[in-house]
N, C-alpha and C. Protein backbone atom coordinates (compact mmCIF):
# COMPACT_ATOMS: atom_id res chain seq x y z
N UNK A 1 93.22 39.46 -25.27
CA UNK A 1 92.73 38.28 -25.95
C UNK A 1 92.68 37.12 -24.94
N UNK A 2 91.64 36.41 -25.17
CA UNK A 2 91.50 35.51 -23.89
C UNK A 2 91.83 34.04 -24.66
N UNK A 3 91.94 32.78 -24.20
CA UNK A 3 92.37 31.76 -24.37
C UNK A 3 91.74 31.28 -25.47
N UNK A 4 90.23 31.11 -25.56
CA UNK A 4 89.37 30.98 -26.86
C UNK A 4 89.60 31.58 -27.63
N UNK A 5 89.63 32.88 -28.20
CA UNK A 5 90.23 33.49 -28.87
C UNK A 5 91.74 32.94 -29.48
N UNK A 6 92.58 33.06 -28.44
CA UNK A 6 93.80 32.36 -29.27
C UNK A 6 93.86 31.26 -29.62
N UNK A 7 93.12 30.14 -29.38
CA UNK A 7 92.86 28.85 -29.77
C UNK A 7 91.87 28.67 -31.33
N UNK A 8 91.20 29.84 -31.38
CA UNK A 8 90.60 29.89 -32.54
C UNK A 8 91.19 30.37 -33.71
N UNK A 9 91.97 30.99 -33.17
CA UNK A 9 93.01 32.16 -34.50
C UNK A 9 93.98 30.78 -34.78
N UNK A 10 94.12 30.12 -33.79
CA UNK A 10 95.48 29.10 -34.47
C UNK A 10 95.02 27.84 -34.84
N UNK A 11 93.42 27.84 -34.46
CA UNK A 11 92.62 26.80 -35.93
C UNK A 11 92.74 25.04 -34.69
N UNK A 12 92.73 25.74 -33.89
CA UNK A 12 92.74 24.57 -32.47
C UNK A 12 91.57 24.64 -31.41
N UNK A 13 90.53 25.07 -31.85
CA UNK A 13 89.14 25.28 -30.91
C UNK A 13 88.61 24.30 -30.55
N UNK A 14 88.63 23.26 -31.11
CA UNK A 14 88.59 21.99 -30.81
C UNK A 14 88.88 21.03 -29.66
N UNK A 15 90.26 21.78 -29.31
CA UNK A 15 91.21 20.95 -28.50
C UNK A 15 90.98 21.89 -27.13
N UNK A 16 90.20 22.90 -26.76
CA UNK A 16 89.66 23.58 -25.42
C UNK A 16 88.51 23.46 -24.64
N UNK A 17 88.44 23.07 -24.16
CA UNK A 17 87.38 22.80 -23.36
C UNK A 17 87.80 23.50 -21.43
N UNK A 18 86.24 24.60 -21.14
CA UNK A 18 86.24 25.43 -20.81
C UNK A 18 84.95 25.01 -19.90
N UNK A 19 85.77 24.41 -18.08
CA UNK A 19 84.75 24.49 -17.43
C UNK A 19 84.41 25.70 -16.67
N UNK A 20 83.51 25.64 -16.02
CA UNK A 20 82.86 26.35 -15.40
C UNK A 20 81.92 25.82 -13.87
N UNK A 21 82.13 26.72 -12.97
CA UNK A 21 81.44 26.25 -12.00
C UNK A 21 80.99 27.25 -10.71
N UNK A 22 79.81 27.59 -10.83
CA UNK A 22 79.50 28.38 -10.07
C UNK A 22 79.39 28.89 -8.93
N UNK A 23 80.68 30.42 -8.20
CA UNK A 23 80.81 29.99 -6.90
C UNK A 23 81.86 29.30 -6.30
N UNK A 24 82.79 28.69 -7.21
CA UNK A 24 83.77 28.08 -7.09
C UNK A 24 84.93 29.28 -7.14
N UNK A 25 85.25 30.25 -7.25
CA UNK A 25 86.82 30.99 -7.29
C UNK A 25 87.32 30.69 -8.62
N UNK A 26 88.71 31.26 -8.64
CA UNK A 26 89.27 30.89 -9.52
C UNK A 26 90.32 29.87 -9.72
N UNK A 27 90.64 29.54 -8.92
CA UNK A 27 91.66 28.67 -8.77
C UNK A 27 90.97 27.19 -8.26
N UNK A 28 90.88 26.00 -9.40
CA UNK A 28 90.76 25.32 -8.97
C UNK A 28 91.89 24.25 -8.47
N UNK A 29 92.02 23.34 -7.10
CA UNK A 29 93.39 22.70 -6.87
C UNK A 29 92.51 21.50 -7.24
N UNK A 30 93.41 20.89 -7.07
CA UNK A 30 93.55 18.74 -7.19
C UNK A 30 92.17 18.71 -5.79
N UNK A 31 91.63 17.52 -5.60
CA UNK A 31 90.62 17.60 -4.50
C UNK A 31 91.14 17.75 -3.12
N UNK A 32 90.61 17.58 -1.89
CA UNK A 32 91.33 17.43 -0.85
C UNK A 32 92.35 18.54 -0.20
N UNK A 33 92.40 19.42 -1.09
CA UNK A 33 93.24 20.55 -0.55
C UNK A 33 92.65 21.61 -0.11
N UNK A 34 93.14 22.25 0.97
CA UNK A 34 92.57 23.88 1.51
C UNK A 34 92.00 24.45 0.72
N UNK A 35 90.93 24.55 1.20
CA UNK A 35 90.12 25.81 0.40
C UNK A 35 90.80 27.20 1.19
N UNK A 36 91.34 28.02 0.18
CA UNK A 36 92.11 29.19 0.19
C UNK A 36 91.34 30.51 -0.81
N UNK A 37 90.89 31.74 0.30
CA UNK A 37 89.96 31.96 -0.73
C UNK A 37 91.22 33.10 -1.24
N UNK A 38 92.72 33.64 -0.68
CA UNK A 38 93.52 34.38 -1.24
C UNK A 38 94.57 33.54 -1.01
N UNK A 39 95.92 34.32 -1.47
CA UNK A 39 97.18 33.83 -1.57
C UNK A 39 98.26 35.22 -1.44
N UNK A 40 99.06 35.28 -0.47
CA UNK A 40 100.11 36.47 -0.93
C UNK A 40 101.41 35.82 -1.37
N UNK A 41 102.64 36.59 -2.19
CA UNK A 41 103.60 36.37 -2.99
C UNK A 41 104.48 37.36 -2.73
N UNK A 42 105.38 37.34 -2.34
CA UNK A 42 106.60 38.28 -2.29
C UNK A 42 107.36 38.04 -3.44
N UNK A 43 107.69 39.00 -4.08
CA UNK A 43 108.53 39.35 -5.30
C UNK A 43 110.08 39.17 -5.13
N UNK A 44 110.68 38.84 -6.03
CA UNK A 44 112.21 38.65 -6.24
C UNK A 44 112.72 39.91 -6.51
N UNK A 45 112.38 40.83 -6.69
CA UNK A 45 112.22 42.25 -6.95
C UNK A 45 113.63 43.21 -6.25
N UNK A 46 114.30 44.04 -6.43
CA UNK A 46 114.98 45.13 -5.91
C UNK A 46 114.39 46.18 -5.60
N UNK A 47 113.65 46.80 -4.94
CA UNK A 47 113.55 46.14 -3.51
C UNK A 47 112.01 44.78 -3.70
N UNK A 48 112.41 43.81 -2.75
CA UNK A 48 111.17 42.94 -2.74
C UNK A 48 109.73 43.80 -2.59
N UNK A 49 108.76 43.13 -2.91
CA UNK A 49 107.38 43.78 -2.23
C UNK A 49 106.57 42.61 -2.12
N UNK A 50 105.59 42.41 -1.51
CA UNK A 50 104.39 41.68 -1.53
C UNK A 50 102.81 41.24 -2.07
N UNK A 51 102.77 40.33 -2.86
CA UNK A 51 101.31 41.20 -3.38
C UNK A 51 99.80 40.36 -3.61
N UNK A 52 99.37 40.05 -3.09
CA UNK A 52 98.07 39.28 -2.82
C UNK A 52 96.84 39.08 -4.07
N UNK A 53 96.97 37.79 -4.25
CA UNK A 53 95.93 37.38 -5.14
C UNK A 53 94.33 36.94 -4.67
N UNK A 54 93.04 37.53 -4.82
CA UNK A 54 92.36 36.56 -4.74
C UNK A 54 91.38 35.83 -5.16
N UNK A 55 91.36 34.99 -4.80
CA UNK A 55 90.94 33.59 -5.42
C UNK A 55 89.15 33.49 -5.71
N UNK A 56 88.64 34.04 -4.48
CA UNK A 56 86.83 33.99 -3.97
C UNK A 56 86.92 33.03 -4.17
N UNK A 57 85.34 32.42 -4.19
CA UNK A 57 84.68 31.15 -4.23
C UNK A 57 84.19 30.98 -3.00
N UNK A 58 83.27 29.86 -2.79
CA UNK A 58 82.72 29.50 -1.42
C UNK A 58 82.99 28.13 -0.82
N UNK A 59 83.24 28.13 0.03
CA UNK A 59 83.67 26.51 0.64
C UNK A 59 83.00 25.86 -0.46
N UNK A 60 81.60 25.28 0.11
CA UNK A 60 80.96 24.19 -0.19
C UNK A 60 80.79 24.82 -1.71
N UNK A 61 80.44 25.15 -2.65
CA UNK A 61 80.48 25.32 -3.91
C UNK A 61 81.63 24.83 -4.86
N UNK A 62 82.91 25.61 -3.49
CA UNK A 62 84.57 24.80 -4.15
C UNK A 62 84.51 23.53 -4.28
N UNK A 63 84.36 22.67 -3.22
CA UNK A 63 84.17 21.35 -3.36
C UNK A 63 84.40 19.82 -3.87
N UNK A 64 83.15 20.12 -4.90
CA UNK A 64 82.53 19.67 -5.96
C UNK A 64 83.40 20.00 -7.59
N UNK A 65 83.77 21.09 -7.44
CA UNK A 65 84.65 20.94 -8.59
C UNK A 65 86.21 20.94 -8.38
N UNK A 66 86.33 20.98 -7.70
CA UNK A 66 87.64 20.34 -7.46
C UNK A 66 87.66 18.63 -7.82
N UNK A 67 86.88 18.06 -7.13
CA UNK A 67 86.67 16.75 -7.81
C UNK A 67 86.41 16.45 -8.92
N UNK A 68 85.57 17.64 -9.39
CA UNK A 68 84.85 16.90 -10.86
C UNK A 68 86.02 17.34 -11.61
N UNK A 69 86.49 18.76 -11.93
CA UNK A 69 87.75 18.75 -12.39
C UNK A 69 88.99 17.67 -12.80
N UNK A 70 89.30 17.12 -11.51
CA UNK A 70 90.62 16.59 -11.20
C UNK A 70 90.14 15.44 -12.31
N UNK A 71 89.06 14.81 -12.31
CA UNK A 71 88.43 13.52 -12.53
C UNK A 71 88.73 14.26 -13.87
N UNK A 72 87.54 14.86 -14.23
CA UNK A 72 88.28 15.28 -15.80
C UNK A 72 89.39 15.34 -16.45
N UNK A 73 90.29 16.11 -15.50
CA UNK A 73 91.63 15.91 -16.09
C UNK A 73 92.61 15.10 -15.86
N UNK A 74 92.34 14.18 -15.18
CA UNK A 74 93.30 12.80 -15.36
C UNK A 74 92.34 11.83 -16.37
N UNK A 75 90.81 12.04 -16.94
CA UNK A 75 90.59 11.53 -17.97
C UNK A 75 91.52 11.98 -19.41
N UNK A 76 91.48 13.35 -19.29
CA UNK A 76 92.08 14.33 -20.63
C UNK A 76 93.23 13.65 -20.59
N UNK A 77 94.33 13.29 -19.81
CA UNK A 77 95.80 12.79 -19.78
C UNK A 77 95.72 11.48 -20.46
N UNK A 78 94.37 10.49 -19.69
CA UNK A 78 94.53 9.04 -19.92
C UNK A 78 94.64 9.23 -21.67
N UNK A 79 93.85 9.96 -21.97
CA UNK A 79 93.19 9.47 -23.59
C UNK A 79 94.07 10.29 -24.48
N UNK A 80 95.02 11.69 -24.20
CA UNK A 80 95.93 12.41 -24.69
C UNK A 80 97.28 11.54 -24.57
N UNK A 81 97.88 11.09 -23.66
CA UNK A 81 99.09 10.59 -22.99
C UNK A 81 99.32 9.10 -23.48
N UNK A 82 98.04 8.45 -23.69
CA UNK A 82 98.14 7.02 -23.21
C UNK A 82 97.30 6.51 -24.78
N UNK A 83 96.72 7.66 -25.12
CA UNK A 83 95.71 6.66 -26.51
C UNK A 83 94.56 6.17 -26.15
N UNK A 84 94.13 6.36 -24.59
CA UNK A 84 92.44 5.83 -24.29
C UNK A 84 92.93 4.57 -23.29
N UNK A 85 94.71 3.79 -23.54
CA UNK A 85 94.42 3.22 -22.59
C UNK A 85 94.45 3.21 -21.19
N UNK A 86 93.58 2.50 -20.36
CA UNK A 86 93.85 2.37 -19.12
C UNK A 86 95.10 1.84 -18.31
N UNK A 87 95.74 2.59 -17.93
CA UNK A 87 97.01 2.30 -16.93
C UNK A 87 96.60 2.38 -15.97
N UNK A 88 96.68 0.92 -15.41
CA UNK A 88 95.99 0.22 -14.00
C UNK A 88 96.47 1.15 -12.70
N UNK A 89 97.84 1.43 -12.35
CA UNK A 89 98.16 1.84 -11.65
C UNK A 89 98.58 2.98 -11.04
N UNK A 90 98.02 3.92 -12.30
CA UNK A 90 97.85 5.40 -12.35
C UNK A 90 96.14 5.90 -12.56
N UNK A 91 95.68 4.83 -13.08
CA UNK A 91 93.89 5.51 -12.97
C UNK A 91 93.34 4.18 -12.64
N UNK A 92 93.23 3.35 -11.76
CA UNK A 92 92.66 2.66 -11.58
C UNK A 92 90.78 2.77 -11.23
N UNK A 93 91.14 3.57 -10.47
CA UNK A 93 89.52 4.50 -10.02
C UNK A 93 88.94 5.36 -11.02
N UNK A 94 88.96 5.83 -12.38
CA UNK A 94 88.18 6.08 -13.49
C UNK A 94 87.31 5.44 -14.01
C-alpha cells in the first residue's frame, strides 16, 4: 500500500500532496547539497554488513527541484506551524 492509499483509507487525502519531478531521483535534499546519485549504510547487525541505496536522477534535472521543493515546504510549515503567518526571521525570503 503506498502513501495515497493510506491517506485515503484514513479519510485524510486532502492533507497529501505528491510532487513529482522528472529525472530528479528519489531523494530529494534541502537545495545546495551534493547531488549523490547512491548512498551505502552499514548495518548495526551481528555480524554488520553493508548495503547501498540508489538514488538516480540527473545533475541538472536534480537541481531545480530541490529548490522548488524546499520552497514548498517551508511554505507547508509557514501556514501548518504558524497559521499563514509570516515569521520574519525564519522565512523572510518567501
Amino acid at each position: 500500500m503506498d502513501m495515497r492509499e493510506m491517506m485515503e483509507r484514513a479519510g485524510n487525502s486532502q492533507q497529501l500532496t505528491v510532487l513529482s519531478y522528472k529525472n530528479a531521483g528519489h531523494l530529494i535534499e534541502p537545495p545546495f547539497t551534493p547531488f549523490v546519485r547512491a548512498s551505502t549504510f552499514r548495518t548495526v547487525t551481528n555480524p554488520p554488513f553493508t548495503m547501498m541505496a540508489l538514488w538516480g536522477g540527473e545533475l541538472l534535472a536534480h537541481s531545480h527541484p530541490q529548490e522548488d521543493a524546499w520552497r514548498k515546504t517551508l511554505v507547508f510549515l509557514r501556514e501548518n506551524l504558524y497559521g499563514g503567518m509570516k515569521p520574519v526571521a525564519l522565512f523572510s525570503n518567501l
